[in-house]
C-alpha atoms as a PDB file:
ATOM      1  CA  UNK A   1       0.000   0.000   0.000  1.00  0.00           C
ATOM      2  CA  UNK A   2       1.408   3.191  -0.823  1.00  0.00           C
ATOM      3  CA  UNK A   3       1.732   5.660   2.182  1.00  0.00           C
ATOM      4  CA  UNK A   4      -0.611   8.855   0.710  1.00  0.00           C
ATOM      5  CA  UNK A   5      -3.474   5.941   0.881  1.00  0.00           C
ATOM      6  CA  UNK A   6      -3.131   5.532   4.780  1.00  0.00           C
ATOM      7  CA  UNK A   7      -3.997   8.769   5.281  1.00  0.00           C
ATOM      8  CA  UNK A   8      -6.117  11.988   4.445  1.00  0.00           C
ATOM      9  CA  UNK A   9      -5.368  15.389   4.028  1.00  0.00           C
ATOM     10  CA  UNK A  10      -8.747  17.731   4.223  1.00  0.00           C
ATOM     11  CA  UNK A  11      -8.222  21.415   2.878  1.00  0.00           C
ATOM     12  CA  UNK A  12     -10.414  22.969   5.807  1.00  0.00           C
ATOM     13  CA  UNK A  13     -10.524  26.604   4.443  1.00  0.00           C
ATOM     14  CA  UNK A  14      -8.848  28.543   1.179  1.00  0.00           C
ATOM     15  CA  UNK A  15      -8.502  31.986   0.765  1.00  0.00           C
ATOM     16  CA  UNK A  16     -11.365  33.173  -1.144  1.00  0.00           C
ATOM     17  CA  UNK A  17     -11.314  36.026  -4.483  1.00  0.00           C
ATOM     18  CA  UNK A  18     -11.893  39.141  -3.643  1.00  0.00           C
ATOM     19  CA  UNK A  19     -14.376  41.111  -5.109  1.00  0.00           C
ATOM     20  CA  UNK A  20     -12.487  42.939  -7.140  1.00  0.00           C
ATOM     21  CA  UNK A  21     -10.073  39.529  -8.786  1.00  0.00           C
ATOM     22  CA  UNK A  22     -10.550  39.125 -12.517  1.00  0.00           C
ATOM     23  CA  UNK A  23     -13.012  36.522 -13.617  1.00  0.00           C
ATOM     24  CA  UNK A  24     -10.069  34.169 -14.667  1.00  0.00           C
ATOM     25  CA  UNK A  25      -9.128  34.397 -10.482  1.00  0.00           C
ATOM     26  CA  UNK A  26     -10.349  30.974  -9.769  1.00  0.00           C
ATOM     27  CA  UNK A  27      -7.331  30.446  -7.159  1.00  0.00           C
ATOM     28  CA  UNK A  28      -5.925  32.690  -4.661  1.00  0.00           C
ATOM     29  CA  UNK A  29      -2.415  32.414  -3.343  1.00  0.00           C
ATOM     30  CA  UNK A  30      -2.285  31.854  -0.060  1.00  0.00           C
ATOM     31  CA  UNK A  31      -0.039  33.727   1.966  1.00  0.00           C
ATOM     32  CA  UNK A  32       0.375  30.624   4.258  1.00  0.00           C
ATOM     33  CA  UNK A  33      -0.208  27.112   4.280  1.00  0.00           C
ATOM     34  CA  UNK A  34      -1.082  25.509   7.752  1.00  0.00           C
ATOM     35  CA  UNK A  35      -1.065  21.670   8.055  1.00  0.00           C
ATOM     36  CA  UNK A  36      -2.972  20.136  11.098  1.00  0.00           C
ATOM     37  CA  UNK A  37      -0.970  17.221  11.782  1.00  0.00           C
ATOM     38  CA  UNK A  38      -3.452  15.261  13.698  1.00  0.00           C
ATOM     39  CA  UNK A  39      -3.308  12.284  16.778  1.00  0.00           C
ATOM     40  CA  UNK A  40      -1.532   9.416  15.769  1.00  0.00           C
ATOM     41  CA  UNK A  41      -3.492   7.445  18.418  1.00  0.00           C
ATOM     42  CA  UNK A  42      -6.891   8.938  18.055  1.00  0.00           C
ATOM     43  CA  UNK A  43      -8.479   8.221  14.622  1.00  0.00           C
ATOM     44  CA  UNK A  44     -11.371  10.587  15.309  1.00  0.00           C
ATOM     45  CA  UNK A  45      -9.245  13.175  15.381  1.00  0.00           C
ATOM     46  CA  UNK A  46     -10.883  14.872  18.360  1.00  0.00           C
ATOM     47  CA  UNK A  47      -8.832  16.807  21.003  1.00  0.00           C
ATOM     48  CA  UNK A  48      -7.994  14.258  23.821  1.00  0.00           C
ATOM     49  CA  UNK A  49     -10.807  13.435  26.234  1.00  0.00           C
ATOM     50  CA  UNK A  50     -13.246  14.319  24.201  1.00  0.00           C
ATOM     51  CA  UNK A  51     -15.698  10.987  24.461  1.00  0.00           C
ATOM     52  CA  UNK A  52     -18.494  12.773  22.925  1.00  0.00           C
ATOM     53  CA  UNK A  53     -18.726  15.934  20.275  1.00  0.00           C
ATOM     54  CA  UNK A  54     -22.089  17.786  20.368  1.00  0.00           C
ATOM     55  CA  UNK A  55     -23.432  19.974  17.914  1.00  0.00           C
ATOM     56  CA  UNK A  56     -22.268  23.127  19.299  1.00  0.00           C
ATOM     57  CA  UNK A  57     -19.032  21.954  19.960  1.00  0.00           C
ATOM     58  CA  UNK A  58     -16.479  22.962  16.150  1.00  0.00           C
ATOM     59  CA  UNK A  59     -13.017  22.555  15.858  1.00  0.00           C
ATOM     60  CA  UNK A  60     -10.639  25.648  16.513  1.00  0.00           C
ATOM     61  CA  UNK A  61      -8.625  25.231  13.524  1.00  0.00           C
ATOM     62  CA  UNK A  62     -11.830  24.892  11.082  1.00  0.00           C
ATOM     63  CA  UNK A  63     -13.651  28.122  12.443  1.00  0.00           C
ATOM     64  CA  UNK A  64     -10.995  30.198  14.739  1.00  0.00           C
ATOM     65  CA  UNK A  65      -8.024  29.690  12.166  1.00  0.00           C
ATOM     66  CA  UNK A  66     -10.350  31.346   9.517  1.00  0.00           C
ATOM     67  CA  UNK A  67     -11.942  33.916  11.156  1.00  0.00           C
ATOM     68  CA  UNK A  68      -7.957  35.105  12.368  1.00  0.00           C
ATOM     69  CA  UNK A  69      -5.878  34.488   9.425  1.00  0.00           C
ATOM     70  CA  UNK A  70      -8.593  34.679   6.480  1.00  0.00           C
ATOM     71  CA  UNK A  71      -4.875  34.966   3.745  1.00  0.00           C
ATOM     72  CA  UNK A  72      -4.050  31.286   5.266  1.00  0.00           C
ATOM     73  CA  UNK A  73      -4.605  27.571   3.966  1.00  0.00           C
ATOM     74  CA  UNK A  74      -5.795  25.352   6.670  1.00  0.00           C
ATOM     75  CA  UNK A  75      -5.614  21.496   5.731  1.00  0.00           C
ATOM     76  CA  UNK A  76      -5.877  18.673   8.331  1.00  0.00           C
ATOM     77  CA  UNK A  77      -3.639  15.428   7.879  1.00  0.00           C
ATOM     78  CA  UNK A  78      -4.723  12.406   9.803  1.00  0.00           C
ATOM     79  CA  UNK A  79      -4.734   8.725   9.319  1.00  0.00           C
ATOM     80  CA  UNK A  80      -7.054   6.758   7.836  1.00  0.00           C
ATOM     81  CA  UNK A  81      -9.775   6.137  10.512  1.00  0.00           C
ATOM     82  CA  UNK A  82     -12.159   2.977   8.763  1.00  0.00           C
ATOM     83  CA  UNK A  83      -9.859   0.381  10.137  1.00  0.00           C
ATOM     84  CA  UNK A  84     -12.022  -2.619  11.550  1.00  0.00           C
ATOM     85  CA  UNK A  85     -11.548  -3.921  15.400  1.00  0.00           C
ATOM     86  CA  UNK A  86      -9.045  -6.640  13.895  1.00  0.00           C
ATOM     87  CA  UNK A  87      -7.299  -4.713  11.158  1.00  0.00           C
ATOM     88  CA  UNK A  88      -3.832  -5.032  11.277  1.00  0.00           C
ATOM     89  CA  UNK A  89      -2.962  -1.678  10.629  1.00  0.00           C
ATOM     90  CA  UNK A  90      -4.903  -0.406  13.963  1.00  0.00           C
ATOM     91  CA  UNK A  91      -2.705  -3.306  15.643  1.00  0.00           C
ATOM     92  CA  UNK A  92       0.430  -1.500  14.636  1.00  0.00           C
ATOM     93  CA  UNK A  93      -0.018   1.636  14.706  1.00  0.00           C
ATOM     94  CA  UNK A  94       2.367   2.189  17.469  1.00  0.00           C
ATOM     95  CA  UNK A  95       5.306   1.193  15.833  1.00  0.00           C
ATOM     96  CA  UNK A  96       8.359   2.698  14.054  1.00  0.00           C
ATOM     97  CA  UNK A  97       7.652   1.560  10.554  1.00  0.00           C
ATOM     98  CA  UNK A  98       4.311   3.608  10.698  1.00  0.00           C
ATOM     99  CA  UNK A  99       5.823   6.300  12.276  1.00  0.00           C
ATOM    100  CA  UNK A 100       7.905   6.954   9.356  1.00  0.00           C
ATOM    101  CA  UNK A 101       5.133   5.802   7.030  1.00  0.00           C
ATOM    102  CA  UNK A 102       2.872   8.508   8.099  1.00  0.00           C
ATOM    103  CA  UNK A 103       5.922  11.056   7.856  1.00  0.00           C
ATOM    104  CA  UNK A 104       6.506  10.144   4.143  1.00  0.00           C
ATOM    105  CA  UNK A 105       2.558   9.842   3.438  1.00  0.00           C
ATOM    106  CA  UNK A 106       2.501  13.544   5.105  1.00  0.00           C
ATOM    107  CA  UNK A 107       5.485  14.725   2.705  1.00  0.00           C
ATOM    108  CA  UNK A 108       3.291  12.596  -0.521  1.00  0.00           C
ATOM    109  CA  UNK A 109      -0.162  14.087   0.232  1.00  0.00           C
ATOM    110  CA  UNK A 110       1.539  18.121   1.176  1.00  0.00           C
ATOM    111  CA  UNK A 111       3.612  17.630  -2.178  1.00  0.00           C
ATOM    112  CA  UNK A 112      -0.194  16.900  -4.116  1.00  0.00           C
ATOM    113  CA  UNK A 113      -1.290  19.886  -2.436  1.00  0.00           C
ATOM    114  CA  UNK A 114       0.796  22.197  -3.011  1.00  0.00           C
ATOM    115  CA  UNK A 115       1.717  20.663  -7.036  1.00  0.00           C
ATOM    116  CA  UNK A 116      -0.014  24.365  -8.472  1.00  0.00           C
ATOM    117  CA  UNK A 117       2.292  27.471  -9.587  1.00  0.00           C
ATOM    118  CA  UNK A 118       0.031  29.391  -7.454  1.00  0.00           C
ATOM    119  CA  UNK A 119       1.235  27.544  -4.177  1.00  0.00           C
ATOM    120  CA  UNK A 120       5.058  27.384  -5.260  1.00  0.00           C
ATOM    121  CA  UNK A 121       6.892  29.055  -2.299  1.00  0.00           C
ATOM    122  CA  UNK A 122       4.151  29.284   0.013  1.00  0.00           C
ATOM    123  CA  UNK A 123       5.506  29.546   4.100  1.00  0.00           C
ATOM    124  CA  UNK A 124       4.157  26.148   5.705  1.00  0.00           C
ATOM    125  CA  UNK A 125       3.497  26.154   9.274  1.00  0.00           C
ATOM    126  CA  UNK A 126       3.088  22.331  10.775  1.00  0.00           C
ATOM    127  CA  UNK A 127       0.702  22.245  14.001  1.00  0.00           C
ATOM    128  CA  UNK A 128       1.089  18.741  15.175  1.00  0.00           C
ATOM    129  CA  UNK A 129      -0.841  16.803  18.465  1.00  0.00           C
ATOM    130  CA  UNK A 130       1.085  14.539  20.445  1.00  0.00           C
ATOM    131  CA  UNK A 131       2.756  11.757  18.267  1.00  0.00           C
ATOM    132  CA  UNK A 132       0.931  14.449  15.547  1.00  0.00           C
ATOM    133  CA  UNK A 133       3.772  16.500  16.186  1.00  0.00           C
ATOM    134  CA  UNK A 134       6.293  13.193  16.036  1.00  0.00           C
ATOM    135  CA  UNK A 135       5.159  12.920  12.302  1.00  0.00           C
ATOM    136  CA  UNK A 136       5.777  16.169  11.843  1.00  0.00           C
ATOM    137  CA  UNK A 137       9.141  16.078  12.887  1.00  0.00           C
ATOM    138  CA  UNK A 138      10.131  12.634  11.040  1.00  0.00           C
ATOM    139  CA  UNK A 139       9.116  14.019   7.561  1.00  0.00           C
ATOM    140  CA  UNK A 140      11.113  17.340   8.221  1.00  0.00           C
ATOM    141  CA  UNK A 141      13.859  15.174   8.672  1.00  0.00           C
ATOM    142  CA  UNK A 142      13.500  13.180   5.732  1.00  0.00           C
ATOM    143  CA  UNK A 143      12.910  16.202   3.832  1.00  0.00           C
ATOM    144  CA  UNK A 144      16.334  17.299   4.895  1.00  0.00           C
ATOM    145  CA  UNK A 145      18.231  13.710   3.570  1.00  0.00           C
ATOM    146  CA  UNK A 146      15.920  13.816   0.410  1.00  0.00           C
ATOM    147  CA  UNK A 147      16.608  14.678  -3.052  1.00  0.00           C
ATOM    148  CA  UNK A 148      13.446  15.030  -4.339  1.00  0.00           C
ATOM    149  CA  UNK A 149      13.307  18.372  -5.416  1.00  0.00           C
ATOM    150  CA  UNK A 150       9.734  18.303  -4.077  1.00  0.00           C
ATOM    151  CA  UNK A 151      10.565  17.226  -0.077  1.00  0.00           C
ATOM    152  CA  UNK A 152      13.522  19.925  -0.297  1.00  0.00           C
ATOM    153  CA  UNK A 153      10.686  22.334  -1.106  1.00  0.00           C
ATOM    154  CA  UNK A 154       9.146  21.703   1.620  1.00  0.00           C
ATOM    155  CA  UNK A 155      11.895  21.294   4.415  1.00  0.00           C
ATOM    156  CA  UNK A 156      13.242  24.400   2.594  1.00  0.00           C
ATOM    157  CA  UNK A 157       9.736  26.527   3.063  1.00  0.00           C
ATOM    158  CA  UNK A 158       8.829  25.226   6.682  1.00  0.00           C
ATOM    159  CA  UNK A 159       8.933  28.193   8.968  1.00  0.00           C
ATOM    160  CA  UNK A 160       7.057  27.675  11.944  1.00  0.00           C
ATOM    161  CA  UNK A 161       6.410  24.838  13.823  1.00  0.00           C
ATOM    162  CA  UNK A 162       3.545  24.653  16.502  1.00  0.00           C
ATOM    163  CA  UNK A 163       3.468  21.622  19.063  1.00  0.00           C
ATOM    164  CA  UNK A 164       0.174  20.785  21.572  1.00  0.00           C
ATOM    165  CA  UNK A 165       1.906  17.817  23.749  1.00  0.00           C
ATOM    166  CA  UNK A 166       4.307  16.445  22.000  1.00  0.00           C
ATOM    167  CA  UNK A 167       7.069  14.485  23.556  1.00  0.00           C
ATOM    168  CA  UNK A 168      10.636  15.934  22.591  1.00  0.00           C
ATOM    169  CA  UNK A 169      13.080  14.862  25.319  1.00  0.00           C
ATOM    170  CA  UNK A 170      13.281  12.289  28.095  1.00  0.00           C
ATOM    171  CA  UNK A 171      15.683  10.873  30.284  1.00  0.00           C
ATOM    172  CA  UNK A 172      15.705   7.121  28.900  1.00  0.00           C
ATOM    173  CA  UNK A 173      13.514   4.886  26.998  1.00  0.00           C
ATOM    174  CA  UNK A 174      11.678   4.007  30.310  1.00  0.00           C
ATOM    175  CA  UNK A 175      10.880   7.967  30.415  1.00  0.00           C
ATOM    176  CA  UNK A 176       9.835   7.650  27.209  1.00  0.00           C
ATOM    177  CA  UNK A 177       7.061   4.666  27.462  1.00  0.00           C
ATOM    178  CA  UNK A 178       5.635   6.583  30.326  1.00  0.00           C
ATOM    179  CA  UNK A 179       5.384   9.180  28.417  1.00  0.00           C
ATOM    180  CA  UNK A 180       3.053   6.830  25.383  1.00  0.00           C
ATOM    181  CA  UNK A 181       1.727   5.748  27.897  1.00  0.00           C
ATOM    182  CA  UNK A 182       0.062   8.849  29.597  1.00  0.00           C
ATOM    183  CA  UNK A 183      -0.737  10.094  25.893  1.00  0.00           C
ATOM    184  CA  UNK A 184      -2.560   6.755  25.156  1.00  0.00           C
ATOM    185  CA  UNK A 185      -4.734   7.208  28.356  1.00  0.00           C
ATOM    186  CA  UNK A 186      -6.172  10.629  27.485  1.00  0.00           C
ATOM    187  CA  UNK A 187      -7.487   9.836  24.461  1.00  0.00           C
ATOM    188  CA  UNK A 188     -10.767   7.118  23.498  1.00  0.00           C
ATOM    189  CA  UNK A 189      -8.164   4.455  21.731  1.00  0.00           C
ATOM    190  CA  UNK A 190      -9.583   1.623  19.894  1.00  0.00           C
ATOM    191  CA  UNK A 191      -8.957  -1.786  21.959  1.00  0.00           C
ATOM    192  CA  UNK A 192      -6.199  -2.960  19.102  1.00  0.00           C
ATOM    193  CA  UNK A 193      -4.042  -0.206  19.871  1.00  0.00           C
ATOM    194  CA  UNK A 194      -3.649  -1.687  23.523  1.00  0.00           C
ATOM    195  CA  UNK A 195      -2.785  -5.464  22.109  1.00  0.00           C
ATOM    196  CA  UNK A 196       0.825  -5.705  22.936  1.00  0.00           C
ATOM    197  CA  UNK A 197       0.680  -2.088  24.399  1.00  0.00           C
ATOM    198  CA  UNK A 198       3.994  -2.554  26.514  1.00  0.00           C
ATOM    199  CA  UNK A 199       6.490  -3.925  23.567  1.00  0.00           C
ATOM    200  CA  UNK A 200       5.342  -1.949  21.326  1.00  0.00           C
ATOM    201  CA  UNK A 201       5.482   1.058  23.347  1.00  0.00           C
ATOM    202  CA  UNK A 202       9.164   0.236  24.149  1.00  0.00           C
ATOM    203  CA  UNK A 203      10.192  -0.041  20.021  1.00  0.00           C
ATOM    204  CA  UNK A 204       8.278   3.360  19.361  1.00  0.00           C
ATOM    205  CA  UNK A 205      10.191   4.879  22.068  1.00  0.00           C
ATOM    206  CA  UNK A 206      13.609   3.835  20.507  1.00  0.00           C
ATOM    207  CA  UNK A 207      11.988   5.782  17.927  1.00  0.00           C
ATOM    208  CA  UNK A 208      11.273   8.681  19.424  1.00  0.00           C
ATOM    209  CA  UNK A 209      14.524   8.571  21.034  1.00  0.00           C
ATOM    210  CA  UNK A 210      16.450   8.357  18.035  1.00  0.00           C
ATOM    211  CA  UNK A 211      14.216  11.302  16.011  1.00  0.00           C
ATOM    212  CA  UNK A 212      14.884  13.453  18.774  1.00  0.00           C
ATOM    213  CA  UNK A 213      18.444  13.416  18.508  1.00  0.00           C
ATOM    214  CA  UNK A 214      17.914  13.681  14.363  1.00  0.00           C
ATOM    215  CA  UNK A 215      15.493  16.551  14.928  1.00  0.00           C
ATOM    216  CA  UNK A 216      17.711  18.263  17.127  1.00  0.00           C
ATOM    217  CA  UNK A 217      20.229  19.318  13.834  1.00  0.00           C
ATOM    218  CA  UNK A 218      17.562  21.388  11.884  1.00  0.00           C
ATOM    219  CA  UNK A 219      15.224  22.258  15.074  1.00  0.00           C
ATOM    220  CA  UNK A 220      17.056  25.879  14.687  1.00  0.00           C
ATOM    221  CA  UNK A 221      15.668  26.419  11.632  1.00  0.00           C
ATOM    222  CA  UNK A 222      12.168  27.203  12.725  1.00  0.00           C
ATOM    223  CA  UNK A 223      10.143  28.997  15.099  1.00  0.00           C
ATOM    224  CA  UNK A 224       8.925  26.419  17.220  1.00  0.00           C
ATOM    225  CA  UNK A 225       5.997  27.035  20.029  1.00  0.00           C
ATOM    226  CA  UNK A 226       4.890  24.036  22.268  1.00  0.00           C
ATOM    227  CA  UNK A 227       1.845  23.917  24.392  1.00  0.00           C
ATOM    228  CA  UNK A 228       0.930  21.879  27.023  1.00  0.00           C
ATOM    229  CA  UNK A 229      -2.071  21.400  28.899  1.00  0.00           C
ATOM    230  CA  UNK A 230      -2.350  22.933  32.482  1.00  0.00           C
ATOM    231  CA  UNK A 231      -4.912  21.584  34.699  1.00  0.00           C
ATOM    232  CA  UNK A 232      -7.829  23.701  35.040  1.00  0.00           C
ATOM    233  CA  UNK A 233      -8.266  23.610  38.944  1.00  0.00           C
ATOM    234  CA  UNK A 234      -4.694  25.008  39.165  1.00  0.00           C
ATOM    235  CA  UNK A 235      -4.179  28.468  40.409  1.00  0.00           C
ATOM    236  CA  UNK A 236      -4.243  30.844  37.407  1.00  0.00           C
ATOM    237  CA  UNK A 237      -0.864  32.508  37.876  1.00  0.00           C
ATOM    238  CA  UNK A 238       0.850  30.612  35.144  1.00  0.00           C
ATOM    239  CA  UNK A 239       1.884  34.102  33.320  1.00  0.00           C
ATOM    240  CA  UNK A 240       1.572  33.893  29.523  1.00  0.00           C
ATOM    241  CA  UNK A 241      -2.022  31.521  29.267  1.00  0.00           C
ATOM    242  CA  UNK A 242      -4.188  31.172  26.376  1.00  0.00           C
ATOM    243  CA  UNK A 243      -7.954  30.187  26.926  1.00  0.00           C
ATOM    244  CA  UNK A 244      -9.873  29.382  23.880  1.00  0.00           C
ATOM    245  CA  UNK A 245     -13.656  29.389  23.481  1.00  0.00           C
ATOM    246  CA  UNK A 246     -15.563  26.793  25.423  1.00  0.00           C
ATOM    247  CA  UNK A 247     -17.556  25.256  23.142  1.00  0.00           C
ATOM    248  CA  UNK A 248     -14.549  24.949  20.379  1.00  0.00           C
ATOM    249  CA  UNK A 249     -12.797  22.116  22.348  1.00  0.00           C
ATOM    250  CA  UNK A 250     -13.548  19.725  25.309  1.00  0.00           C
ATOM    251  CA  UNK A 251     -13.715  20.944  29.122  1.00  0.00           C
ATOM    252  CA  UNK A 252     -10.103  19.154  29.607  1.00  0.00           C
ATOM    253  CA  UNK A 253      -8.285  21.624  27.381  1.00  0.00           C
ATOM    254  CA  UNK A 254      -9.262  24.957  28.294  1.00  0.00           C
ATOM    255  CA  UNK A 255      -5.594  26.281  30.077  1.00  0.00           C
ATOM    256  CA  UNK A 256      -2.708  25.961  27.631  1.00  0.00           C
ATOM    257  CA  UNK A 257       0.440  27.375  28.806  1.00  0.00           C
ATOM    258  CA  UNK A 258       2.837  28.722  25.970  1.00  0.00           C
ATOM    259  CA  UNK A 259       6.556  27.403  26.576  1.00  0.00           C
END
């Protein structure tokens, strides 16, 4: 199977003509590209915690992103969620070899995308979730060995790279399966994804541990932000603290602190 079929990528919003654009003005450059790198252990791709979405309830980046940077393109990437109870690929998903099949499906789909004269050059910003953010940072770094003319285009045009808890450092691979581990239990996994939990957990993390280190060589190249979530009984003294809008993600993510 070739990797762009594992996964999706979903143009959320385009810049729109403005009145004024000639009739042949089908296509507006954007003046940014932002890629949604979504969960790589939550198919739904909901925010953690969220069991349930109700009709009031939207995604930030499909109405917020919009409303704030109208000259943006907003696309979501996220793995194929149809995969059955017993599939295989559900089985396996935390593993290396996916890891890096997601980062070069991510490069594939982005290099569709972005195949028009009107989007050559375009500044890409990557906003990744939790292993989200892992993807992100394996298919920058493949980008960087690659000689595809297409891959350097994007390594090349990357400026900005936005994080919402994504592991970057730990202590040793222990560190690092307790990290999975506490990702894997805020979010409503399918039962396959816990068969084996603890072995595969340990591989991934030899994974991580290794991309970190890989990462670490071009990391200085961008603007990177992480965010992490705070608890919301804390004390709100936290300093720099962004609260989004209620009803655009679930009760568990309101406090984000800004590293």
């Amino acid at each position: 199977m070739a990797e762009s079929q594992l996964c999706d990528m979903e143009v959320i919003y385009s810049p729109e003509p403005s009145d004024d654009a000639g009739y042949n003005d089908e296509v507006v450059r954007p003046a940014l590209d932002i890629i949604i790198v979504g969960s790589m252990v939550d198919p739904t791709h909901q925010l953690p915690d969220s069991k349930s979405q109700a009709e009031n309830q939207s995604r930030w980046f499909q109405d917020l992103l919009p409303e704030h940077i109208s000259s943006a393109r907003v696309m979501l990437f996220s793995r194929q969620s149809t995969a059955t109870e017993d599939s295989a690929q559900d089985r396996t998903l935390l593993s290396a070899e996916n890891l890096t099949q997601f980062a070069k499906a991510l490069l594939e789909r982005l290099t569709i995308e972005r195949a028009d004269d009107e989007y050559e050059n375009v500044p890409i910003t990557f906003v990744g979730y939790d292993l989200g953010g892992s993807i992100v940072k394996k298919a920058l770094t493949l980008a960087s060995e690659s000689e595809e003319k297409a891959d350097l285009a994007i390594f090349n045009n990357t400026c900005r790279l936005l994080f919402f808890g994504t592991p970057h450092r730990a202590h040793n691979i222990m560190s690092w399966v307790n990290l999975l581990f506490n990702i894997i239990s805020s979010v409503p996994s399918p039962q396959p994804l816990k068969l084996n939990l603890h072995r595969r957990a340990i591989e991934i993390s030899k994974e991580l541990d290794s991309l970190s280190i890989a990462f670490s060589s071009i990391a200085l190249r961008y603007s990177l932000i992480n965010i992490y979530q705070v608890d919301v009984d804390a004390p709100m003294d936290w300093g720099d603290t962004v609260r989004p809008p209620q009803n655009s993600i679930s009760q568990s993510m309101l406090y984000w602190t800004v590293a």
